[in-house]
PDB file of N, CA and C in Angstrom:
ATOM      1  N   UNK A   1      16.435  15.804  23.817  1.00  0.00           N
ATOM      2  CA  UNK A   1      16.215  14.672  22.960  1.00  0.00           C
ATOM      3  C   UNK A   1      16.706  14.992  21.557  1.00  0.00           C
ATOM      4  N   UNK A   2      17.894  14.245  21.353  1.00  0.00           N
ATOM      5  CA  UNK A   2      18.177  14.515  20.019  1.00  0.00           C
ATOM      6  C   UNK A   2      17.439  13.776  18.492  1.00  0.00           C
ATOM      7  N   UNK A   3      17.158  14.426  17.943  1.00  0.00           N
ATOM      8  CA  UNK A   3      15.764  14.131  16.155  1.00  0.00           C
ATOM      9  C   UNK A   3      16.729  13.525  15.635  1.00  0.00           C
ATOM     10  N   UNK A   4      16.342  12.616  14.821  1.00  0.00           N
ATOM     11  CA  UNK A   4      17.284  11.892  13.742  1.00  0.00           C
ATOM     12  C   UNK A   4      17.249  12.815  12.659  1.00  0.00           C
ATOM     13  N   UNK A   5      18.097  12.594  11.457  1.00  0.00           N
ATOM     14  CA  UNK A   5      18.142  13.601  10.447  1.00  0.00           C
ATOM     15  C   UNK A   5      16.680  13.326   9.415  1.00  0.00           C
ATOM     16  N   UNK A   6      15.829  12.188   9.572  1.00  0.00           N
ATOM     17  CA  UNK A   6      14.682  11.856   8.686  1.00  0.00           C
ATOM     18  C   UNK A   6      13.796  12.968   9.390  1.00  0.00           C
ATOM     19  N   UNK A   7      14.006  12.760  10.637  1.00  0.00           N
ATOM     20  CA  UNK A   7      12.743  13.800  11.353  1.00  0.00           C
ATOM     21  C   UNK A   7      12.488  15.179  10.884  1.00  0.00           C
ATOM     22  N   UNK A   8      13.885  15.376  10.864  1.00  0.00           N
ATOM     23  CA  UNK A   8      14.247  17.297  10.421  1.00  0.00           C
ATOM     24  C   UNK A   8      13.508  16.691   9.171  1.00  0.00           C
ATOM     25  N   UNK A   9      13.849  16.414   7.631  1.00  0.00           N
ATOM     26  CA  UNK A   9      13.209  16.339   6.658  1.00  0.00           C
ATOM     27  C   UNK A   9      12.158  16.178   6.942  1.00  0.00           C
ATOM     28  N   UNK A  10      11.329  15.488   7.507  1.00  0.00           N
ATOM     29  CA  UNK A  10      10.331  15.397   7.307  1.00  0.00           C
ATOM     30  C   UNK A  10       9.245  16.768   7.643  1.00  0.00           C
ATOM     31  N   UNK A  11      10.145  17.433   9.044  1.00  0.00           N
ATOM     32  CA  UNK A  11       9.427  18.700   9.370  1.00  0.00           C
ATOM     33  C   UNK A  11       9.355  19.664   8.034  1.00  0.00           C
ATOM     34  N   UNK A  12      10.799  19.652   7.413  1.00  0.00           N
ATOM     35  CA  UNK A  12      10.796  20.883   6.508  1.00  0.00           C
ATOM     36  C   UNK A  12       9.871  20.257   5.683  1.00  0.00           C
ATOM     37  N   UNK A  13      10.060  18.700   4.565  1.00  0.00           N
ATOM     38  CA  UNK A  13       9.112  18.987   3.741  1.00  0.00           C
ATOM     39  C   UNK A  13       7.509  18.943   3.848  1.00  0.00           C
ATOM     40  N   UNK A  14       7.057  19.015   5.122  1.00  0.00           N
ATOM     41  CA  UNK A  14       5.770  19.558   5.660  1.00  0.00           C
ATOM     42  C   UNK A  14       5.555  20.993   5.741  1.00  0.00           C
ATOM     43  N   UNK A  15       6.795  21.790   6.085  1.00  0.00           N
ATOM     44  CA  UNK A  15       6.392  23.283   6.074  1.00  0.00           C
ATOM     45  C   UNK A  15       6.456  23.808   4.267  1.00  0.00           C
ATOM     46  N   UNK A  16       7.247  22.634   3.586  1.00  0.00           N
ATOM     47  CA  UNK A  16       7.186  23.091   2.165  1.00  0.00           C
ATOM     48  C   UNK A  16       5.744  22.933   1.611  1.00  0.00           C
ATOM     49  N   UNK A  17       5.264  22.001   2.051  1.00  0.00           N
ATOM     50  CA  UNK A  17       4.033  21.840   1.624  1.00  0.00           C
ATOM     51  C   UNK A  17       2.587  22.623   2.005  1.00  0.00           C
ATOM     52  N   UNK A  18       2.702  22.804   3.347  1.00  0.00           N
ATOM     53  CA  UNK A  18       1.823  24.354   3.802  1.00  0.00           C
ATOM     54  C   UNK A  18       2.319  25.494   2.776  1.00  0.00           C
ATOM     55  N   UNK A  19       3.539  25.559   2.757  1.00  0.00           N
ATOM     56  CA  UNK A  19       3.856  27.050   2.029  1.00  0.00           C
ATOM     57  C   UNK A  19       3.468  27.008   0.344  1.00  0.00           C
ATOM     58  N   UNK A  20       4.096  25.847  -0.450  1.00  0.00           N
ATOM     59  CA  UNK A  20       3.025  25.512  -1.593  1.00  0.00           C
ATOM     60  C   UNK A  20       1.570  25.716  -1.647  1.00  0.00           C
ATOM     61  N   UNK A  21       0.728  24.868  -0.794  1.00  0.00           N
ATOM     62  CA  UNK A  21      -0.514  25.419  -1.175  1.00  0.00           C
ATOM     63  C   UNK A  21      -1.229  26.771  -0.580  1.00  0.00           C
ATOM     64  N   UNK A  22      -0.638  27.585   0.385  1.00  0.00           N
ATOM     65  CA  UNK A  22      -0.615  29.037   0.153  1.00  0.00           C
ATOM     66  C   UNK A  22      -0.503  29.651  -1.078  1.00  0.00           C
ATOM     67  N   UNK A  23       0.910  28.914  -1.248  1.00  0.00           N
ATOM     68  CA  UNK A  23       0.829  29.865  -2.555  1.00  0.00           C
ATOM     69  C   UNK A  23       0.006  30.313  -4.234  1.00  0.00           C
ATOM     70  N   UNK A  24      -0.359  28.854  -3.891  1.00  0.00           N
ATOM     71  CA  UNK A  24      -1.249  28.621  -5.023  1.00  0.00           C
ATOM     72  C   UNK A  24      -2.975  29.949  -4.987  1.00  0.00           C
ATOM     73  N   UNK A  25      -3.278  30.311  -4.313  1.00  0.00           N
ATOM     74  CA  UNK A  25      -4.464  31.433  -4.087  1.00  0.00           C
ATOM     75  C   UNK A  25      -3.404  32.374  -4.380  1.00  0.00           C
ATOM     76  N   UNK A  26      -2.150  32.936  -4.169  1.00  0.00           N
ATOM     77  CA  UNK A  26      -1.227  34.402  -4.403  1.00  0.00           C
ATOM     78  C   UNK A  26      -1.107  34.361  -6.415  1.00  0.00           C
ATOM     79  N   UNK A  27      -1.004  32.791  -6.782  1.00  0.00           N
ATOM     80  CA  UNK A  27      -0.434  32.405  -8.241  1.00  0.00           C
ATOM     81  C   UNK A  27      -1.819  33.314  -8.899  1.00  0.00           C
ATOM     82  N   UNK A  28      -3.042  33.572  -8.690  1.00  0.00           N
ATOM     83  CA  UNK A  28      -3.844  34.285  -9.014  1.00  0.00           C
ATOM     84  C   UNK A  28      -3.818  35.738  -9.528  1.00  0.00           C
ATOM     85  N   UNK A  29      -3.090  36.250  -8.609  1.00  0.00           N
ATOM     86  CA  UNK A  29      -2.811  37.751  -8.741  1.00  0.00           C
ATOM     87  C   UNK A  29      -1.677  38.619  -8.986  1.00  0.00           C
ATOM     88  N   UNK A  30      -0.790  37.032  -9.664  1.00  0.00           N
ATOM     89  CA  UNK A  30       0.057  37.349 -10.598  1.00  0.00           C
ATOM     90  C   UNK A  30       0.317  38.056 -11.907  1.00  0.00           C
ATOM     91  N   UNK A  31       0.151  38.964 -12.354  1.00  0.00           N
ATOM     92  CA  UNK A  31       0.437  39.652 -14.128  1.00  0.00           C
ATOM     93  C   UNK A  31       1.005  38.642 -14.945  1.00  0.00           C
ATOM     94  N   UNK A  32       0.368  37.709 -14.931  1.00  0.00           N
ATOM     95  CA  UNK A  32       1.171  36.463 -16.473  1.00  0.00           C
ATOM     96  C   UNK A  32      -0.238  36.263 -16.965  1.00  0.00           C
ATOM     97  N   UNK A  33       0.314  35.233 -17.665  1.00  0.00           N
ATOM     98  CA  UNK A  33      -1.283  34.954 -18.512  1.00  0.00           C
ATOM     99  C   UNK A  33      -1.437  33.709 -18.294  1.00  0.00           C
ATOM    100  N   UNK A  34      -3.117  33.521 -18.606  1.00  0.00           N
ATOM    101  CA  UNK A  34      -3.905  32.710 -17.452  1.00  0.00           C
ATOM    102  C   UNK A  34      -3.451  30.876 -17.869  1.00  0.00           C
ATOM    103  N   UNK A  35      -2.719  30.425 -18.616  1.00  0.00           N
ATOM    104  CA  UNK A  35      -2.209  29.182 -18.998  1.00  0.00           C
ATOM    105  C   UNK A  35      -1.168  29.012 -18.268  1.00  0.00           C
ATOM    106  N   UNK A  36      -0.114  30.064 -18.156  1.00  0.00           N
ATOM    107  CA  UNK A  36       0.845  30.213 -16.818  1.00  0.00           C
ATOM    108  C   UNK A  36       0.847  29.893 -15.881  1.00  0.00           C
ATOM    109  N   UNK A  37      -0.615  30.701 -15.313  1.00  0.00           N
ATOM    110  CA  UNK A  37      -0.973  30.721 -14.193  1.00  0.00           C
ATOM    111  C   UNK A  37      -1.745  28.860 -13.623  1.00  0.00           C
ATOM    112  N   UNK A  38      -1.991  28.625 -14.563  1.00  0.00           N
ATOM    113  CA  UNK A  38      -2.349  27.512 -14.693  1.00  0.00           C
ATOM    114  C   UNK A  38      -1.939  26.335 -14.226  1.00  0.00           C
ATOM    115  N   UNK A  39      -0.570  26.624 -14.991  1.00  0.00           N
ATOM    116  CA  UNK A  39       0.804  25.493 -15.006  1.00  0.00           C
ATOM    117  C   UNK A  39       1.526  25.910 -13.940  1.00  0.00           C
ATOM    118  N   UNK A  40       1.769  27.010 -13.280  1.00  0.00           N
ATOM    119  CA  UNK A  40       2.071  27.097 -11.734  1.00  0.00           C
ATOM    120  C   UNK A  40       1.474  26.431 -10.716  1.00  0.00           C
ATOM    121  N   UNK A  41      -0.089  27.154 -10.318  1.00  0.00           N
ATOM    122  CA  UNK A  41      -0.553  26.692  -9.860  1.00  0.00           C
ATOM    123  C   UNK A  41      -0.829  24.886  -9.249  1.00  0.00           C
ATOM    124  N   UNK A  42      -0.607  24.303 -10.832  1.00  0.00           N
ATOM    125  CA  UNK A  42      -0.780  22.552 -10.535  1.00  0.00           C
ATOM    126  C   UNK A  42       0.946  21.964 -10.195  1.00  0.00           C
ATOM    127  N   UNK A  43       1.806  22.713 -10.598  1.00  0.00           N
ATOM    128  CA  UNK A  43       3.178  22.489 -10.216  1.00  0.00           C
ATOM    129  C   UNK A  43       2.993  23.086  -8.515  1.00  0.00           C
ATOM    130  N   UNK A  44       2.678  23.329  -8.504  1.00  0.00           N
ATOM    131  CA  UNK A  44       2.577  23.666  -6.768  1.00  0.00           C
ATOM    132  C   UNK A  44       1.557  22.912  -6.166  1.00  0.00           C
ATOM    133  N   UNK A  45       0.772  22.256  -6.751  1.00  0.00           N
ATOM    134  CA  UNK A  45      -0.058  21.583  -5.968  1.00  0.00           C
ATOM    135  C   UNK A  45       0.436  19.976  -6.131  1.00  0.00           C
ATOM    136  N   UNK A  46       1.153  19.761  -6.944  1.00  0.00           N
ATOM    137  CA  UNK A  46       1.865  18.605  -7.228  1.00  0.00           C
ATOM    138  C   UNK A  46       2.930  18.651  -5.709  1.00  0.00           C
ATOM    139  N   UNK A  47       3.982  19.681  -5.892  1.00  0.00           N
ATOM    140  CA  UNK A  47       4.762  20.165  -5.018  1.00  0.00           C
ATOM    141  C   UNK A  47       4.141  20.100  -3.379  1.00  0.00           C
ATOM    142  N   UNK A  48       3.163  20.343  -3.831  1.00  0.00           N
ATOM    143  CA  UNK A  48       2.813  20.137  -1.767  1.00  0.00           C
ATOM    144  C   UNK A  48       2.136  19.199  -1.709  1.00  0.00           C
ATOM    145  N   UNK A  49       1.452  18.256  -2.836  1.00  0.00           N
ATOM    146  CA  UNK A  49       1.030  16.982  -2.535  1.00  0.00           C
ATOM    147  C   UNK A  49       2.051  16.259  -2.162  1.00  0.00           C
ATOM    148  N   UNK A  50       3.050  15.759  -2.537  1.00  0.00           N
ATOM    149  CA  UNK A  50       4.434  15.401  -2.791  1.00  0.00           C
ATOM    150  C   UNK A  50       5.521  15.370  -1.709  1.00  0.00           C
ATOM    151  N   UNK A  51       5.292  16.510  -1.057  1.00  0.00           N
ATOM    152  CA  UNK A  51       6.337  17.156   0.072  1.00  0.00           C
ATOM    153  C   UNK A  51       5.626  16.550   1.395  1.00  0.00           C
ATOM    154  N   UNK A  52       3.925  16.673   1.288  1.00  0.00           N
ATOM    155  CA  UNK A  52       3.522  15.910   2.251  1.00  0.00           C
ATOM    156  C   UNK A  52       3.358  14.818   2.676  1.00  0.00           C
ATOM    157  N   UNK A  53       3.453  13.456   1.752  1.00  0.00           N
ATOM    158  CA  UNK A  53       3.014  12.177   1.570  1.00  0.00           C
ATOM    159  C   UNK A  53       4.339  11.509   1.756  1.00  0.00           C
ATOM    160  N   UNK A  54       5.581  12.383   1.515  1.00  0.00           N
ATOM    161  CA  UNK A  54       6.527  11.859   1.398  1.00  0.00           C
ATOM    162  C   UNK A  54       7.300  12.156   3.275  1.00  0.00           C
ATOM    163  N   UNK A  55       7.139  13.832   3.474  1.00  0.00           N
ATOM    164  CA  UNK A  55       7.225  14.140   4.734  1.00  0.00           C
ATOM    165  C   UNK A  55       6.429  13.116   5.561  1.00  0.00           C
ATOM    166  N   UNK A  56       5.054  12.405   5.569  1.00  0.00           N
ATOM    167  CA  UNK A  56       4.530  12.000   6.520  1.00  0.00           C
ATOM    168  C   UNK A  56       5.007  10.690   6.572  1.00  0.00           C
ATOM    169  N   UNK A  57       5.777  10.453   5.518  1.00  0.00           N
ATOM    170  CA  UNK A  57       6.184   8.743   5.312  1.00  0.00           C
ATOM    171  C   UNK A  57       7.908   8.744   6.731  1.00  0.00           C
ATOM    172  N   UNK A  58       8.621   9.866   6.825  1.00  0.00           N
ATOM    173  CA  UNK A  58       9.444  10.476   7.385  1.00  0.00           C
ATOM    174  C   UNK A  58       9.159  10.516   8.837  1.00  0.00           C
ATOM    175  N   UNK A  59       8.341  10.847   8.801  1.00  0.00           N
ATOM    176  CA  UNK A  59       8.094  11.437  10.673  1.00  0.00           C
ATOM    177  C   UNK A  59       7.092  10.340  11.015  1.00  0.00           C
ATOM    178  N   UNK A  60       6.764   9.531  10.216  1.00  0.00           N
ATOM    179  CA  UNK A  60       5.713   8.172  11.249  1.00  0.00           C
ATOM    180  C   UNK A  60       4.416   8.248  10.982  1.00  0.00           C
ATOM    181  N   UNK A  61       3.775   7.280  10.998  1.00  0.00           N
ATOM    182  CA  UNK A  61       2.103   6.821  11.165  1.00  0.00           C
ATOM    183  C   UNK A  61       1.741   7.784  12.265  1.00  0.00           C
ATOM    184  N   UNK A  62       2.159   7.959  13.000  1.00  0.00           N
ATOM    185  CA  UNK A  62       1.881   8.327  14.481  1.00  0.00           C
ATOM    186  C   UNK A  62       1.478   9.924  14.487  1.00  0.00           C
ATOM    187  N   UNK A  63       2.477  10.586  14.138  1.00  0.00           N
ATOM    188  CA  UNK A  63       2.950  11.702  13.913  1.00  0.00           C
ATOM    189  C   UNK A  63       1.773  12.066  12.858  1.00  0.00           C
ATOM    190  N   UNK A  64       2.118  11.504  11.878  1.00  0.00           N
ATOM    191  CA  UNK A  64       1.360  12.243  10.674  1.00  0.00           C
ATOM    192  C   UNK A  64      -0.763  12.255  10.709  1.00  0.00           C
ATOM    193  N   UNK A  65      -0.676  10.808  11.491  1.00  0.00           N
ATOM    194  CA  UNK A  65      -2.485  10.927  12.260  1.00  0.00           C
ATOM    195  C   UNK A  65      -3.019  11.784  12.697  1.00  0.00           C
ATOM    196  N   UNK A  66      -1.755  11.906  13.737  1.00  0.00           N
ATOM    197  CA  UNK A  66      -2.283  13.091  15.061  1.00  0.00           C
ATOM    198  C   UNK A  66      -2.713  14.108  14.423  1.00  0.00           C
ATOM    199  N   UNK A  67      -1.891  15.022  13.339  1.00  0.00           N
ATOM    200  CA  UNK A  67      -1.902  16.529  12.701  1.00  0.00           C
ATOM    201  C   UNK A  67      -3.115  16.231  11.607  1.00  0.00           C
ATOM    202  N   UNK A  68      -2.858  15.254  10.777  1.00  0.00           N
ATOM    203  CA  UNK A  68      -4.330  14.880  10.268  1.00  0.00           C
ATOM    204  C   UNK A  68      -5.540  15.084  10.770  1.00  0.00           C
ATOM    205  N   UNK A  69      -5.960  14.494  12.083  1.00  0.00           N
ATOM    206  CA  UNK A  69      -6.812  14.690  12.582  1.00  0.00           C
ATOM    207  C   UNK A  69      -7.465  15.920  13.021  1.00  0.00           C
ATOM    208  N   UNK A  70      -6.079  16.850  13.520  1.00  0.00           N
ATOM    209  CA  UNK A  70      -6.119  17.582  13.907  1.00  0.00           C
ATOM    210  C   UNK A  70      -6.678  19.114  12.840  1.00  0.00           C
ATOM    211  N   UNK A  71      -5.898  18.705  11.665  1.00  0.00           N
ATOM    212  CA  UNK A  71      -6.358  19.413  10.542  1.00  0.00           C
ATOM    213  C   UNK A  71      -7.767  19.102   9.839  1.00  0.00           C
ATOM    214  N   UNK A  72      -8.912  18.080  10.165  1.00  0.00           N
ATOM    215  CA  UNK A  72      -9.957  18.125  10.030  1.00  0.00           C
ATOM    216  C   UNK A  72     -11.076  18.330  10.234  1.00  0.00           C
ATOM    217  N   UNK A  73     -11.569  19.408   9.551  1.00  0.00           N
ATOM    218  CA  UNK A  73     -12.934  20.615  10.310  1.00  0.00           C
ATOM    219  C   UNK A  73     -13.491  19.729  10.811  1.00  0.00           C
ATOM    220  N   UNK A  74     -14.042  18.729  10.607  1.00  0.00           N
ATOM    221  CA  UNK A  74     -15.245  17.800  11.680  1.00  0.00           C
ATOM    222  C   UNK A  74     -14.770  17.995  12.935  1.00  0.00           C
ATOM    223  N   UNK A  75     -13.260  17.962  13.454  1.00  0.00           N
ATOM    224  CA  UNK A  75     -12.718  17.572  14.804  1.00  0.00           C
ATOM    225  C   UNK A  75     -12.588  19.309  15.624  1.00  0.00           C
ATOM    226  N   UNK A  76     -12.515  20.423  14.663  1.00  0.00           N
ATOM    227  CA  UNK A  76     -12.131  21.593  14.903  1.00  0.00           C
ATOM    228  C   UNK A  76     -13.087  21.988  16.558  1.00  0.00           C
ATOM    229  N   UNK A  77     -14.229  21.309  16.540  1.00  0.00           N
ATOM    230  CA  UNK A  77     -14.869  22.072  18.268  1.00  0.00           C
ATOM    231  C   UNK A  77     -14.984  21.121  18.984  1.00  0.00           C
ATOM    232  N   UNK A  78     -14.493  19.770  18.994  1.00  0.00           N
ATOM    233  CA  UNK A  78     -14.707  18.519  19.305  1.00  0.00           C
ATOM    234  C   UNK A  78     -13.562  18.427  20.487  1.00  0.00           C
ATOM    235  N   UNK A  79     -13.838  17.852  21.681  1.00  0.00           N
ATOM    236  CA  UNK A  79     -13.014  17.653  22.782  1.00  0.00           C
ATOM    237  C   UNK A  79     -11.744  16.568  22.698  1.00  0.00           C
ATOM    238  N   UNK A  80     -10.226  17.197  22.879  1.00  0.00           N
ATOM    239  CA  UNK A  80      -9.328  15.818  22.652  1.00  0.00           C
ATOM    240  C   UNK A  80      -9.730  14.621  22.880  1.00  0.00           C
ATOM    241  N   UNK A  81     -10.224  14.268  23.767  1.00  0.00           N
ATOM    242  CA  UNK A  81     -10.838  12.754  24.400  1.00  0.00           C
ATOM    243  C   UNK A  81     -11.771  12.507  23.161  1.00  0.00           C
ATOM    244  N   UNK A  82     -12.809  13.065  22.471  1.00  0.00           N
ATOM    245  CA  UNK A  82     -13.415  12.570  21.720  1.00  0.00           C
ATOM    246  C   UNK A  82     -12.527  12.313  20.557  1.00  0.00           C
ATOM    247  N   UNK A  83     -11.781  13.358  19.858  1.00  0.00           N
ATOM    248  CA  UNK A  83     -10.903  12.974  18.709  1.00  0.00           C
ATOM    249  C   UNK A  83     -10.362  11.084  19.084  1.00  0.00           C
ATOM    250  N   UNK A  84      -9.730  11.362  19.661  1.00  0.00           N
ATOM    251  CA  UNK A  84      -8.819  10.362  19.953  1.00  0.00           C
ATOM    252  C   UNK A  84      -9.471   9.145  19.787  1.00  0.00           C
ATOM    253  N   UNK A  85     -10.941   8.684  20.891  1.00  0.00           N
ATOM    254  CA  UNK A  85     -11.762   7.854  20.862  1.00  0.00           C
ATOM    255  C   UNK A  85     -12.164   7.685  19.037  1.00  0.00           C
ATOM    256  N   UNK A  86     -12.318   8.317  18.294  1.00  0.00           N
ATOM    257  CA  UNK A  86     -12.860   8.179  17.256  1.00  0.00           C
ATOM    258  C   UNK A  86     -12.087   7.757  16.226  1.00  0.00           C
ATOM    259  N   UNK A  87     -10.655   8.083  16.579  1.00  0.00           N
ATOM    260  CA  UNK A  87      -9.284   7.728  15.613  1.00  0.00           C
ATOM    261  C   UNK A  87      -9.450   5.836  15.332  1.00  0.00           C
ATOM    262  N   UNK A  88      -9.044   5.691  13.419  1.00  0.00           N
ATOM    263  CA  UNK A  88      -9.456   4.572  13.054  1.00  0.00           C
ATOM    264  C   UNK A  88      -8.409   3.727  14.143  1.00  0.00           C
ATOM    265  N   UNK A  89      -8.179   2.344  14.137  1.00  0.00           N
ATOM    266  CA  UNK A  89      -6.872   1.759  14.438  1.00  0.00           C
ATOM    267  C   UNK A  89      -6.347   1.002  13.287  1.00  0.00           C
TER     268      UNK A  89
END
């Protein structure tokens, strides 16, 4: 099955955005000084707010639910059948 070229974007700027807010806990234990650290930190959280909202606009309603859901501790011990049942419409 060949991906359209929105799809690929949309994957990468989702992995940009995991890798942004990683990074933001490392911007800590950086040697700069703490206003720096500051102004990194929210430039990276801008950066993966950004990469994601825009990535999920890319890959679909569909797409971007599923991993949502999936990424929310309430659902983390919860049986697929229940997730699903509980998903808004």
């Amino acid at each position: 099955m060949k991906r359209s070229r929105y799809f690929k974007w949309g994957i990468v700027l989702l992995i940009i955005c995991v890798l942004a807010f990683l990074a933001i806990p490392v911007v800590s234990f950086l040697k700069i000084g703490n206003s720096a650290k500051i102004t990194i930190s929210a430039i990276l959280f801008v950066i993966g707010e950004a990469s994601f909202w825009v990535g999920g606009i890319l890959l679909g309603k569909e797409l971007l639910s599923k991993y949502t859901s999936r990424l929310n501790p309430k659902n983390w011990f919860k049986r697929k059948t229940e997730i699903e049942n509980n998903k808004p419409e």
